[in-house]
PDB file of N, CA and C in Angstrom:
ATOM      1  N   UNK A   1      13.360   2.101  34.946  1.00  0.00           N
ATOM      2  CA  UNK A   1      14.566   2.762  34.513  1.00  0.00           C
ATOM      3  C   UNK A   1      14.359   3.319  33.118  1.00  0.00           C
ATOM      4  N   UNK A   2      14.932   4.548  32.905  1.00  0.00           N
ATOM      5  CA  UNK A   2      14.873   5.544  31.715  1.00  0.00           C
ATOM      6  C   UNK A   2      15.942   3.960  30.636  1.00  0.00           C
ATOM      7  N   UNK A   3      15.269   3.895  29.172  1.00  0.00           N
ATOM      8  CA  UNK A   3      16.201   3.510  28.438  1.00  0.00           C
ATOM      9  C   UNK A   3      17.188   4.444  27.703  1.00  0.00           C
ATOM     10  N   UNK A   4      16.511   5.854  27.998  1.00  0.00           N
ATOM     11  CA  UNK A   4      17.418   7.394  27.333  1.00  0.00           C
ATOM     12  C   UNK A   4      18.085   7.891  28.170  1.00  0.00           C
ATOM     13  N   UNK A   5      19.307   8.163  27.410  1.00  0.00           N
ATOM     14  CA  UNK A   5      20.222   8.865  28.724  1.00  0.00           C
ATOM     15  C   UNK A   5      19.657  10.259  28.690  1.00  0.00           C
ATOM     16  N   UNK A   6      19.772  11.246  29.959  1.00  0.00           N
ATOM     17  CA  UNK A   6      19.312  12.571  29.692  1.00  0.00           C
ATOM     18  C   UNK A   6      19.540  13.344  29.147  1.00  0.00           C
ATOM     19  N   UNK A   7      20.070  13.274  28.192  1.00  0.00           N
ATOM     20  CA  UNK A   7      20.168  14.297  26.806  1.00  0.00           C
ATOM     21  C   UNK A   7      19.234  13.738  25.678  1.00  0.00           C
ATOM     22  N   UNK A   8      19.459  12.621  25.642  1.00  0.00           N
ATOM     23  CA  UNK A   8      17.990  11.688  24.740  1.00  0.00           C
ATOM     24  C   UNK A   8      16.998  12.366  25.149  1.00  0.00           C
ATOM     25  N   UNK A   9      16.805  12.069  26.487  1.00  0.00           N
ATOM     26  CA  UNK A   9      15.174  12.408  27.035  1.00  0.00           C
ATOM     27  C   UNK A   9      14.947  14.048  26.983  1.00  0.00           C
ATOM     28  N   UNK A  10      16.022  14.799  26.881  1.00  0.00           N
ATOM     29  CA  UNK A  10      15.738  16.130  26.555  1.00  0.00           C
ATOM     30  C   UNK A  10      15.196  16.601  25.338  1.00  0.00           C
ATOM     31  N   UNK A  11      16.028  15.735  24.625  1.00  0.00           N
ATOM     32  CA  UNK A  11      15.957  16.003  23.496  1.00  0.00           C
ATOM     33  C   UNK A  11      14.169  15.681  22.877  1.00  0.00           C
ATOM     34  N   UNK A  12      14.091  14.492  23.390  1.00  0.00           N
ATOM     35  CA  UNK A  12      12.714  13.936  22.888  1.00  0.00           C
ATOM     36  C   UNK A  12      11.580  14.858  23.291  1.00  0.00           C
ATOM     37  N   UNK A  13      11.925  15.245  24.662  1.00  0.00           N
ATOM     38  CA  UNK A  13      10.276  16.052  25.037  1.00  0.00           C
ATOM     39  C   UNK A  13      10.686  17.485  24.884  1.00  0.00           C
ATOM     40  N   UNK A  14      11.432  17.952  24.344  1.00  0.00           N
ATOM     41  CA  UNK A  14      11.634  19.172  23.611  1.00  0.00           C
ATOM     42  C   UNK A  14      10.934  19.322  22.255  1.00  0.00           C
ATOM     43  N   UNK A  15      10.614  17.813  22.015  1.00  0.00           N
ATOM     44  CA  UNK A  15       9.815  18.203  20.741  1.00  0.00           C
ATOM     45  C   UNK A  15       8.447  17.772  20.753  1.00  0.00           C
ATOM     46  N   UNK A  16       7.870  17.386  21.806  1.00  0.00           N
ATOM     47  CA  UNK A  16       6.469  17.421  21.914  1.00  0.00           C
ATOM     48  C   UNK A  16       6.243  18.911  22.145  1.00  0.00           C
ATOM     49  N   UNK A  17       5.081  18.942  21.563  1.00  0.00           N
ATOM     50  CA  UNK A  17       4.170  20.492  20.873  1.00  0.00           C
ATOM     51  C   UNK A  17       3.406  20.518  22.094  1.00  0.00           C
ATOM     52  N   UNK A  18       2.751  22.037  22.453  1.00  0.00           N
ATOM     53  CA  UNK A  18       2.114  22.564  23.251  1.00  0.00           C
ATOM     54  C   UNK A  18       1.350  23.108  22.428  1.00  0.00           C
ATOM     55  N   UNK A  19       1.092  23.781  21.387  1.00  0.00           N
ATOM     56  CA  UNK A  19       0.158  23.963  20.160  1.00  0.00           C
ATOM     57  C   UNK A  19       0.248  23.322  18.969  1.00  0.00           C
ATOM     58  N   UNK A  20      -0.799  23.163  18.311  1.00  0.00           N
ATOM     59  CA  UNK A  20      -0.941  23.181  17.136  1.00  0.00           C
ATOM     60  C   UNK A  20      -0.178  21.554  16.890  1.00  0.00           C
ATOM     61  N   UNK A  21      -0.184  20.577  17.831  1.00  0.00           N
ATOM     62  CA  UNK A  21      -0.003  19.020  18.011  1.00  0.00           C
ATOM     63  C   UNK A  21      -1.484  18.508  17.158  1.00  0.00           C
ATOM     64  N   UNK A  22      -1.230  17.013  16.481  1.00  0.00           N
ATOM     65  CA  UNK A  22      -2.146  16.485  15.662  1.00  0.00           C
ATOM     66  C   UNK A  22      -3.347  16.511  16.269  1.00  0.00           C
ATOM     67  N   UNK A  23      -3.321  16.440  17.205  1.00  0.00           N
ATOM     68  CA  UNK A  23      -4.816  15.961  18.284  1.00  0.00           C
ATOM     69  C   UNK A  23      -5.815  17.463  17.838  1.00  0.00           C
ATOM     70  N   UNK A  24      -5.045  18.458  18.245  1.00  0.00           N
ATOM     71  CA  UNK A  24      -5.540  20.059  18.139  1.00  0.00           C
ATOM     72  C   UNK A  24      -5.954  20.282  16.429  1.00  0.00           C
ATOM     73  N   UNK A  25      -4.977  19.778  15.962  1.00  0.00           N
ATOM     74  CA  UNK A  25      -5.462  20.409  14.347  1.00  0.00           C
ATOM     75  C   UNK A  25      -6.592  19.692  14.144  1.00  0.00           C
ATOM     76  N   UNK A  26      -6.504  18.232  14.562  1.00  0.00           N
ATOM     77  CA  UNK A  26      -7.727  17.621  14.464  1.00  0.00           C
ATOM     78  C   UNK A  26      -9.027  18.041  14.289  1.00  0.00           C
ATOM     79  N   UNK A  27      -9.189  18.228  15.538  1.00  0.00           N
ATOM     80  CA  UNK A  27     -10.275  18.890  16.229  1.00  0.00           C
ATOM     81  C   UNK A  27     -10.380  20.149  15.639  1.00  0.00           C
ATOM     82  N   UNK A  28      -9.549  21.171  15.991  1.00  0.00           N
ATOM     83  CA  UNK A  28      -9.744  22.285  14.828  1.00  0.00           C
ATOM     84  C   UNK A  28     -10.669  22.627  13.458  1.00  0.00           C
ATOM     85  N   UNK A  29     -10.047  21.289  12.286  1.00  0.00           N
ATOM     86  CA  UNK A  29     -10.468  21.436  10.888  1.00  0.00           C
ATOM     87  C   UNK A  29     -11.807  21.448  11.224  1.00  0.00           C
ATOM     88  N   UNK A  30     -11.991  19.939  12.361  1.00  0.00           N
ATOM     89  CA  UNK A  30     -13.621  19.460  12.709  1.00  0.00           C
ATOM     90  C   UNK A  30     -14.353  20.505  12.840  1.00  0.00           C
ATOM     91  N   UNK A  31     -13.971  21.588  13.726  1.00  0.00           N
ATOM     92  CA  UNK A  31     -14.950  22.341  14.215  1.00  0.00           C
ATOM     93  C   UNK A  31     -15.454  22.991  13.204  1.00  0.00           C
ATOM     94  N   UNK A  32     -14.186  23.636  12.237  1.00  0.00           N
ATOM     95  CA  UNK A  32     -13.969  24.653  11.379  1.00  0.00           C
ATOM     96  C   UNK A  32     -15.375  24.056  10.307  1.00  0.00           C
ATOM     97  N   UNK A  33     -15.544  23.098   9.762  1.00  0.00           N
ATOM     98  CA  UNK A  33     -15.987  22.312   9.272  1.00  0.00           C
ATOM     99  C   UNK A  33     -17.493  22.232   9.384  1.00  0.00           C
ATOM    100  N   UNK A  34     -18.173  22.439  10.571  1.00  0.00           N
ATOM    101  CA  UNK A  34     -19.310  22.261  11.384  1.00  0.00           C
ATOM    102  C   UNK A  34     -19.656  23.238  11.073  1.00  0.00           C
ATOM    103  N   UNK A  35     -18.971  24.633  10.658  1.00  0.00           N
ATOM    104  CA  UNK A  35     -19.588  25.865  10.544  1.00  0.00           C
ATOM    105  C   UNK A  35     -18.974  26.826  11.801  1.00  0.00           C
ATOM    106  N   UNK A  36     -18.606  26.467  13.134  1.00  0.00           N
ATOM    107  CA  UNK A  36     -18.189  26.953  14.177  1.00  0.00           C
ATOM    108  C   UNK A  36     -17.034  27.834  13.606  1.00  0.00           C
ATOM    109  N   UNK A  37     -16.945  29.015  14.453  1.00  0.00           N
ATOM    110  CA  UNK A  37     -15.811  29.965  14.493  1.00  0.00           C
ATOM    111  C   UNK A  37     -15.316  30.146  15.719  1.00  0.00           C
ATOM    112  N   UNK A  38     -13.700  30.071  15.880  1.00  0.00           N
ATOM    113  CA  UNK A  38     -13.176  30.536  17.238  1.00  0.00           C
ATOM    114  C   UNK A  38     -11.672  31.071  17.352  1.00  0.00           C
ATOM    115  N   UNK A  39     -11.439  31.513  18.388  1.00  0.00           N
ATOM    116  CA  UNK A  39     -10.527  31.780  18.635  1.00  0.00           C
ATOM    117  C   UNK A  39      -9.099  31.184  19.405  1.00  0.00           C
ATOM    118  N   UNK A  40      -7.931  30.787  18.939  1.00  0.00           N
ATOM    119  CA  UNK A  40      -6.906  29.988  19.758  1.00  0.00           C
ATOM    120  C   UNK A  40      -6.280  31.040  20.643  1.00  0.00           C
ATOM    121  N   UNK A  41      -6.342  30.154  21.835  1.00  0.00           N
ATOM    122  CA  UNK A  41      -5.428  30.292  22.475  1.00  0.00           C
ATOM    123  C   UNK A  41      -5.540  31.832  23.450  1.00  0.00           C
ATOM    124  N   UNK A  42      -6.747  31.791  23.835  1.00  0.00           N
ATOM    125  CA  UNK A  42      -7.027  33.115  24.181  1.00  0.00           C
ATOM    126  C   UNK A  42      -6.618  33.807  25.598  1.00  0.00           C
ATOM    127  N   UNK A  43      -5.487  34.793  25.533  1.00  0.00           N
ATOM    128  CA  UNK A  43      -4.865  35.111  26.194  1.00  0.00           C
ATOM    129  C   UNK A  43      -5.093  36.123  27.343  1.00  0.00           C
ATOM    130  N   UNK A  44      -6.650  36.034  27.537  1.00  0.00           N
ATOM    131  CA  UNK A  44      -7.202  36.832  28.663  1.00  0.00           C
ATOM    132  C   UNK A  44      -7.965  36.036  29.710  1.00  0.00           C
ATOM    133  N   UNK A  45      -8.464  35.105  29.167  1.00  0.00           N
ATOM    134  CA  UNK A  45      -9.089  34.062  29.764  1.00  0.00           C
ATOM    135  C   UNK A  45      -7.836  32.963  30.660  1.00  0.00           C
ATOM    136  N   UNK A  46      -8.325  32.611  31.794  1.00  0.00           N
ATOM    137  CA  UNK A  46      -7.576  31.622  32.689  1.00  0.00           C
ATOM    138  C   UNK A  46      -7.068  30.494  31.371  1.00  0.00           C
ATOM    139  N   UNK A  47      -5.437  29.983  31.888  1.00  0.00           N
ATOM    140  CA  UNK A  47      -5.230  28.853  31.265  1.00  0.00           C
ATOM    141  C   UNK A  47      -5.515  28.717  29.755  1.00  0.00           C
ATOM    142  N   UNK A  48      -5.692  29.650  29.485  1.00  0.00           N
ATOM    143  CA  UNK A  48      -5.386  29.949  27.560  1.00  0.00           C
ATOM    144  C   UNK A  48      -6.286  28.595  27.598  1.00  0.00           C
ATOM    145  N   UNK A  49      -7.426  28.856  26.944  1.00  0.00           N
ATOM    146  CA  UNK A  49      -7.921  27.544  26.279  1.00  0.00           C
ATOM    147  C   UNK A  49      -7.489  27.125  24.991  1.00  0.00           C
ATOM    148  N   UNK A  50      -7.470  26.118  24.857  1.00  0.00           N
ATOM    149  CA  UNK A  50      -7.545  25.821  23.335  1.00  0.00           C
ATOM    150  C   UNK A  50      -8.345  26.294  22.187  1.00  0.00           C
ATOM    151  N   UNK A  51      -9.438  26.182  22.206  1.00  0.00           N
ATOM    152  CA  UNK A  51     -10.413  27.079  21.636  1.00  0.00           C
ATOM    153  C   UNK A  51     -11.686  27.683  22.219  1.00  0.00           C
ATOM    154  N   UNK A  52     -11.861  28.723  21.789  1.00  0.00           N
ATOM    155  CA  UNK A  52     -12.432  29.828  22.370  1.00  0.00           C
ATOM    156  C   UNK A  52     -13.763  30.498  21.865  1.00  0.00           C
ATOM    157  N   UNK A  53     -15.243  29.874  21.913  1.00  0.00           N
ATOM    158  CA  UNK A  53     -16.222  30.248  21.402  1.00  0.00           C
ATOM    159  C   UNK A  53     -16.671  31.402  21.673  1.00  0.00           C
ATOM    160  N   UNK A  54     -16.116  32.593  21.968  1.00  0.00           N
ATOM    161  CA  UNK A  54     -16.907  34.054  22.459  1.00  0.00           C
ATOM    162  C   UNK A  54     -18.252  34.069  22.303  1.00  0.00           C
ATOM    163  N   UNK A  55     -18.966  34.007  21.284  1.00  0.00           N
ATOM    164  CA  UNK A  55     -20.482  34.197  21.292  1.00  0.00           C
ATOM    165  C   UNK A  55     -21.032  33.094  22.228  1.00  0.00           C
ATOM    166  N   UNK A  56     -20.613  32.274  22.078  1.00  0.00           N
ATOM    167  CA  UNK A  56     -20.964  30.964  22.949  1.00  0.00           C
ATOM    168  C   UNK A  56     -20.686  30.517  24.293  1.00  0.00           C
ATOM    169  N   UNK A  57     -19.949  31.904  24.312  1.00  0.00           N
ATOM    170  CA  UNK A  57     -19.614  31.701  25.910  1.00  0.00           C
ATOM    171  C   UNK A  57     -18.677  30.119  26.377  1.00  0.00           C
ATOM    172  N   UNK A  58     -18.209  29.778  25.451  1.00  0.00           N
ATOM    173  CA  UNK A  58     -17.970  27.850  25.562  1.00  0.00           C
ATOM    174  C   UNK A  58     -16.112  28.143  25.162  1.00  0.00           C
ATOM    175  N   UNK A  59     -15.415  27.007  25.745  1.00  0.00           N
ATOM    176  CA  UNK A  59     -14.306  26.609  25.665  1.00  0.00           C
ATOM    177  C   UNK A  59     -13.869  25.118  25.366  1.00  0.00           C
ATOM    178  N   UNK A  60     -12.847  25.243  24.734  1.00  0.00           N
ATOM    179  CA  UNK A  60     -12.433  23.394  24.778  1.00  0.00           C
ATOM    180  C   UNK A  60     -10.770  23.225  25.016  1.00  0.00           C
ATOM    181  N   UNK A  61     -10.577  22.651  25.875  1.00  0.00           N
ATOM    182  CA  UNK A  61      -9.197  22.553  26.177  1.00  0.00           C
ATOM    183  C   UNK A  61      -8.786  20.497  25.602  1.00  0.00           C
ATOM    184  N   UNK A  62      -7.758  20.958  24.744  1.00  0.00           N
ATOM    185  CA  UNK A  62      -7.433  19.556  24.619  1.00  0.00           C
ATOM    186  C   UNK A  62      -6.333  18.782  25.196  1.00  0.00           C
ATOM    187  N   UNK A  63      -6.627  18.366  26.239  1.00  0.00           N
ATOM    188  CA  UNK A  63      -5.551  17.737  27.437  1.00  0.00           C
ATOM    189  C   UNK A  63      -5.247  15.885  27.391  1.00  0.00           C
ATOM    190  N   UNK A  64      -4.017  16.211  27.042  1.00  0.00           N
ATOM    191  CA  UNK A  64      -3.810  14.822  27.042  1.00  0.00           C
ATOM    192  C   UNK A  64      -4.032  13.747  28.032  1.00  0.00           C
ATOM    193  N   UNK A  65      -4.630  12.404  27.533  1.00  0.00           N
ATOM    194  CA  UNK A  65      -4.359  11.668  28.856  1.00  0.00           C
ATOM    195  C   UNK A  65      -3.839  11.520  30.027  1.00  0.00           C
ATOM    196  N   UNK A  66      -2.758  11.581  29.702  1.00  0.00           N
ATOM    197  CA  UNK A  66      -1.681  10.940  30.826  1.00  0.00           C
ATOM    198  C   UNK A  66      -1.221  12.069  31.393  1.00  0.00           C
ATOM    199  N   UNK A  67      -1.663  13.372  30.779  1.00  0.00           N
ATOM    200  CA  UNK A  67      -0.292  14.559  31.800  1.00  0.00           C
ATOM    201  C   UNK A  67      -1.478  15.134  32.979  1.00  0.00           C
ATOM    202  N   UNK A  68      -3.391  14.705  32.338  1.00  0.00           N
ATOM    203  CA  UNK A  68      -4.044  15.424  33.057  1.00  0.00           C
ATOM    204  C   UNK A  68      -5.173  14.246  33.337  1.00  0.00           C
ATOM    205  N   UNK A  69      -4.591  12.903  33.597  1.00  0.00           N
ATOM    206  CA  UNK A  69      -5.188  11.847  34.303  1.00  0.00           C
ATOM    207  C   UNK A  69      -6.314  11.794  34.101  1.00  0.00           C
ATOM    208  N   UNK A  70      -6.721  11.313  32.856  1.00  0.00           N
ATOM    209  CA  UNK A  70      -8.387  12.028  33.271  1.00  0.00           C
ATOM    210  C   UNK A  70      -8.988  10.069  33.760  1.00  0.00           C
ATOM    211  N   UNK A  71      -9.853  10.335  34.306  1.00  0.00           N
ATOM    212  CA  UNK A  71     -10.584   8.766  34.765  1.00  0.00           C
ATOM    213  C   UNK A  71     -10.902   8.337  34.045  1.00  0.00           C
ATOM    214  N   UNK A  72     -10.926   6.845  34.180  1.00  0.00           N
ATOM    215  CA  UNK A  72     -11.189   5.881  33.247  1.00  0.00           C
ATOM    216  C   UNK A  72     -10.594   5.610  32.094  1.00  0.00           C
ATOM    217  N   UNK A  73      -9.742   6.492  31.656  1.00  0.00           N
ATOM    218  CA  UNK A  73      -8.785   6.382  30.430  1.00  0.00           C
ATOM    219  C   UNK A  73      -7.432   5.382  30.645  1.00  0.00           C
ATOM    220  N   UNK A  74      -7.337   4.387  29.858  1.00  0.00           N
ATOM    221  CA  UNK A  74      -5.750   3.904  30.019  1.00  0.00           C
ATOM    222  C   UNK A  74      -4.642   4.584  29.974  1.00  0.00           C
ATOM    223  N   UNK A  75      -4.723   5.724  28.883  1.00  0.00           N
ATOM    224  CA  UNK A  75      -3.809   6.659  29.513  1.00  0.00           C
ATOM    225  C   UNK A  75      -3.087   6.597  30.650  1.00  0.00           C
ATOM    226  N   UNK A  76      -4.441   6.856  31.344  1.00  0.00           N
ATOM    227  CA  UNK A  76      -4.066   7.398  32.898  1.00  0.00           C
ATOM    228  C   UNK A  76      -3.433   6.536  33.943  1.00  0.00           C
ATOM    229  N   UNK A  77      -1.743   6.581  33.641  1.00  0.00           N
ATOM    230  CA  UNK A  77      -1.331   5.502  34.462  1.00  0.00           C
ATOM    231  C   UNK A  77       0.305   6.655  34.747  1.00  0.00           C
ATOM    232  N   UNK A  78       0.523   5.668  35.564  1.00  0.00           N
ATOM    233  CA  UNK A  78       1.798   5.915  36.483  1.00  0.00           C
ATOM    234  C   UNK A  78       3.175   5.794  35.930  1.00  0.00           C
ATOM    235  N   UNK A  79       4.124   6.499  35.599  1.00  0.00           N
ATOM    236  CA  UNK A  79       5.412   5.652  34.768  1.00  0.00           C
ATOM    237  C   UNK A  79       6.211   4.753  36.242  1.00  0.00           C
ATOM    238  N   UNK A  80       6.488   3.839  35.419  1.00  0.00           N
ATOM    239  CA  UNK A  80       7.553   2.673  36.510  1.00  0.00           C
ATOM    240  C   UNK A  80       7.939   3.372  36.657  1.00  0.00           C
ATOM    241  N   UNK A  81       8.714   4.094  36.313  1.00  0.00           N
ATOM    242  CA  UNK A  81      10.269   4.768  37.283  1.00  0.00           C
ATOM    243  C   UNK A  81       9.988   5.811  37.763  1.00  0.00           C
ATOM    244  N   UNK A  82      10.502   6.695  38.915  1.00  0.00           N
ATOM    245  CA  UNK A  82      10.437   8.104  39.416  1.00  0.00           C
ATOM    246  C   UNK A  82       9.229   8.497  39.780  1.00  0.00           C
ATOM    247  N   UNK A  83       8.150   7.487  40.049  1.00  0.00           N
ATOM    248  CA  UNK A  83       7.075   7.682  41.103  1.00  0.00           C
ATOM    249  C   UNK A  83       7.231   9.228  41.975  1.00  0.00           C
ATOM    250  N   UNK A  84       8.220   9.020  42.634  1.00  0.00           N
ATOM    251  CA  UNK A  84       7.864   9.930  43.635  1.00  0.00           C
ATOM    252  C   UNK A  84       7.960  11.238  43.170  1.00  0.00           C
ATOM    253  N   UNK A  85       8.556  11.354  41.765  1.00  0.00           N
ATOM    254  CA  UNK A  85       8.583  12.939  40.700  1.00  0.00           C
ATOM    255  C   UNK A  85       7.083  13.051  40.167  1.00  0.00           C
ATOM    256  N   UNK A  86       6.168  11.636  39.423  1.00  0.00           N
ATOM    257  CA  UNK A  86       5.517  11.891  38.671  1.00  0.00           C
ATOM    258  C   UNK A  86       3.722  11.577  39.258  1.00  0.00           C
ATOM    259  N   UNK A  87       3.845  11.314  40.518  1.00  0.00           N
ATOM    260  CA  UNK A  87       2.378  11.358  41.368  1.00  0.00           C
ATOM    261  C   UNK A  87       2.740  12.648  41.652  1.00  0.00           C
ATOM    262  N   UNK A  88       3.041  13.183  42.515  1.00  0.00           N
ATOM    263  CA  UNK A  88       2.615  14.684  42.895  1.00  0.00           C
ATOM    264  C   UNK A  88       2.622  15.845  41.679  1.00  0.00           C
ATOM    265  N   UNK A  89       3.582  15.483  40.187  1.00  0.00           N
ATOM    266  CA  UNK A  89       3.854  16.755  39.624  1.00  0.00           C
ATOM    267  C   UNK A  89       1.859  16.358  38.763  1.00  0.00           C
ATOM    268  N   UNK A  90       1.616  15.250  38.233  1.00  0.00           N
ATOM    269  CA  UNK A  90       0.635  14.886  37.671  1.00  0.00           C
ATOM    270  C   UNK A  90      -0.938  15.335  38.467  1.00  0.00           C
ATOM    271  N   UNK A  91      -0.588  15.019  39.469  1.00  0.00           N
ATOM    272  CA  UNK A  91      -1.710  15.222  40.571  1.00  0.00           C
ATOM    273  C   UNK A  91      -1.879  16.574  40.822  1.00  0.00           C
ATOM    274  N   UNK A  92      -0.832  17.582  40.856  1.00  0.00           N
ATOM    275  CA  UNK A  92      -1.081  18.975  41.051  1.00  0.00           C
ATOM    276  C   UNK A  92      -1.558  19.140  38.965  1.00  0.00           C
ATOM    277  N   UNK A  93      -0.948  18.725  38.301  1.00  0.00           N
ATOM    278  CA  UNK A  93      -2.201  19.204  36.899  1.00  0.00           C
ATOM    279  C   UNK A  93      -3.732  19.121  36.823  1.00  0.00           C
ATOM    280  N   UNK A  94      -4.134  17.921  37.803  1.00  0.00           N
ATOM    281  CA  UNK A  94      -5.319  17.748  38.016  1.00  0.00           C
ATOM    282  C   UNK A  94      -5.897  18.481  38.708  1.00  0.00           C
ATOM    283  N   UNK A  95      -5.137  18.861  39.946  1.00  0.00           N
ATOM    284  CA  UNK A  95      -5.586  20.138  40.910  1.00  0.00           C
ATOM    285  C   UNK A  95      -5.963  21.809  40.243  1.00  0.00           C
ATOM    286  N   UNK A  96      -4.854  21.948  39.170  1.00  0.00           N
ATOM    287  CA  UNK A  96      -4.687  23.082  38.449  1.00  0.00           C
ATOM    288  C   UNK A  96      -5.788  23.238  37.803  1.00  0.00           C
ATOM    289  N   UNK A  97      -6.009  22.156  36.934  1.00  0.00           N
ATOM    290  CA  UNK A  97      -7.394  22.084  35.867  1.00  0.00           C
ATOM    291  C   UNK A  97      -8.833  22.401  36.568  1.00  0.00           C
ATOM    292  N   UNK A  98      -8.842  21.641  37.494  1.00  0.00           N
ATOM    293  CA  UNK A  98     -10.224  22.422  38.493  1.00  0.00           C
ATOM    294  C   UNK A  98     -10.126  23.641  38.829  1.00  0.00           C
ATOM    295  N   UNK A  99      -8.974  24.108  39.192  1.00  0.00           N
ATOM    296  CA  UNK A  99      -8.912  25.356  39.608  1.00  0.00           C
ATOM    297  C   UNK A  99      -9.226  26.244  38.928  1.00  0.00           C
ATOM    298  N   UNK A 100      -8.494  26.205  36.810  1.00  0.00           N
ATOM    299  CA  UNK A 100      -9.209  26.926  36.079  1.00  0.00           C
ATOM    300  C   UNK A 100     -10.210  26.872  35.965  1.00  0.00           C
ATOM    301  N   UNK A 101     -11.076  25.614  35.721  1.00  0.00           N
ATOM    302  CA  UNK A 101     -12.391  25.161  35.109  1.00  0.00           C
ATOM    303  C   UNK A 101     -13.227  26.234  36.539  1.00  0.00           C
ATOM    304  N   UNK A 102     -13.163  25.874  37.666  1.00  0.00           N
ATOM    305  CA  UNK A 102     -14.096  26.757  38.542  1.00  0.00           C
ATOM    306  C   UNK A 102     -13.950  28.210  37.987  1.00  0.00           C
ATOM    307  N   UNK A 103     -12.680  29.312  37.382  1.00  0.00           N
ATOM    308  CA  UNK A 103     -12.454  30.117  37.510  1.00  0.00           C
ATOM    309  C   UNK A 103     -12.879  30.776  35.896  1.00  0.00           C
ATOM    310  N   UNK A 104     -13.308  29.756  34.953  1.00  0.00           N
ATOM    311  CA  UNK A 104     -13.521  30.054  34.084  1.00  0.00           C
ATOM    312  C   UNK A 104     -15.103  29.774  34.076  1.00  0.00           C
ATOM    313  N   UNK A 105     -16.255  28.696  34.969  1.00  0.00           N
ATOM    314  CA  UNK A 105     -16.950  28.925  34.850  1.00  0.00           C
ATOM    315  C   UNK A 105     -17.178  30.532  35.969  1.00  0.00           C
ATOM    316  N   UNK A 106     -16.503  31.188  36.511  1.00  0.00           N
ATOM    317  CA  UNK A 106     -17.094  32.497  37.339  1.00  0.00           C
ATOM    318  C   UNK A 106     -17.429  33.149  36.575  1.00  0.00           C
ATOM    319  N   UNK A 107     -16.354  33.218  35.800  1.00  0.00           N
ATOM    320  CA  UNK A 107     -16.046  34.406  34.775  1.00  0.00           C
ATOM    321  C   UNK A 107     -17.385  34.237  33.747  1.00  0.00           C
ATOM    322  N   UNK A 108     -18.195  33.051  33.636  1.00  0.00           N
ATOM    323  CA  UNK A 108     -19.182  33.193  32.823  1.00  0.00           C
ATOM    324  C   UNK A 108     -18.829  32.119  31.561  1.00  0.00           C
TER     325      UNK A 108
END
């Protein structure tokens, strides 16, 4: 059972970030740092990667645990409540992600 009523819970994941979240800047400065140059968020390429090595032909998508299951991670678990909302919507992200990853290695 939700302890937020649904305006709580709106409210809360209205403010989780889709860019530019700690994990991303993270990684970012890192790269920036290494000497690497790239591009965010590149809007021609499948699934907008996160960052975008053009000369390098290379991508990095930074996907959270739990929304894109990855194996072996604790993350990667089930919420108690609303099962039957959050196996299939989770399981089709996993489906999605292969789908780019094949479509982005075609593309080269």
């Amino acid at each position: 059972m939700d302890t937020l009523t649904a305006q709580e819970r709106s409210r809360v994941m209205g403010r989780v970030k889709s860019k530019n979240a700690r994990p991303e800047m993270t990684v970012r400065r890192l790269v920036y740092r290494m000497g690497y140059r790239y591009r965010l968020h590149a809007k021609d390429l499948p699934r907008r990667p996160d960052l975008t090595f053009r000369q390098r032909r290379k991508v990095i998508f930074m996907h959270g645990c739990f929304w894109h299951r990855h194996k072996g991670c604790p993350d990667n678990r089930l919420p108690k409540s609303r099962r039957d909302y959050w196996t299939p919507k989770l399981n089709a992200n996993r489906i999605r992600d292969r789908r780019y990853l094949r479509l982005l290695e075609k593309a080269g």
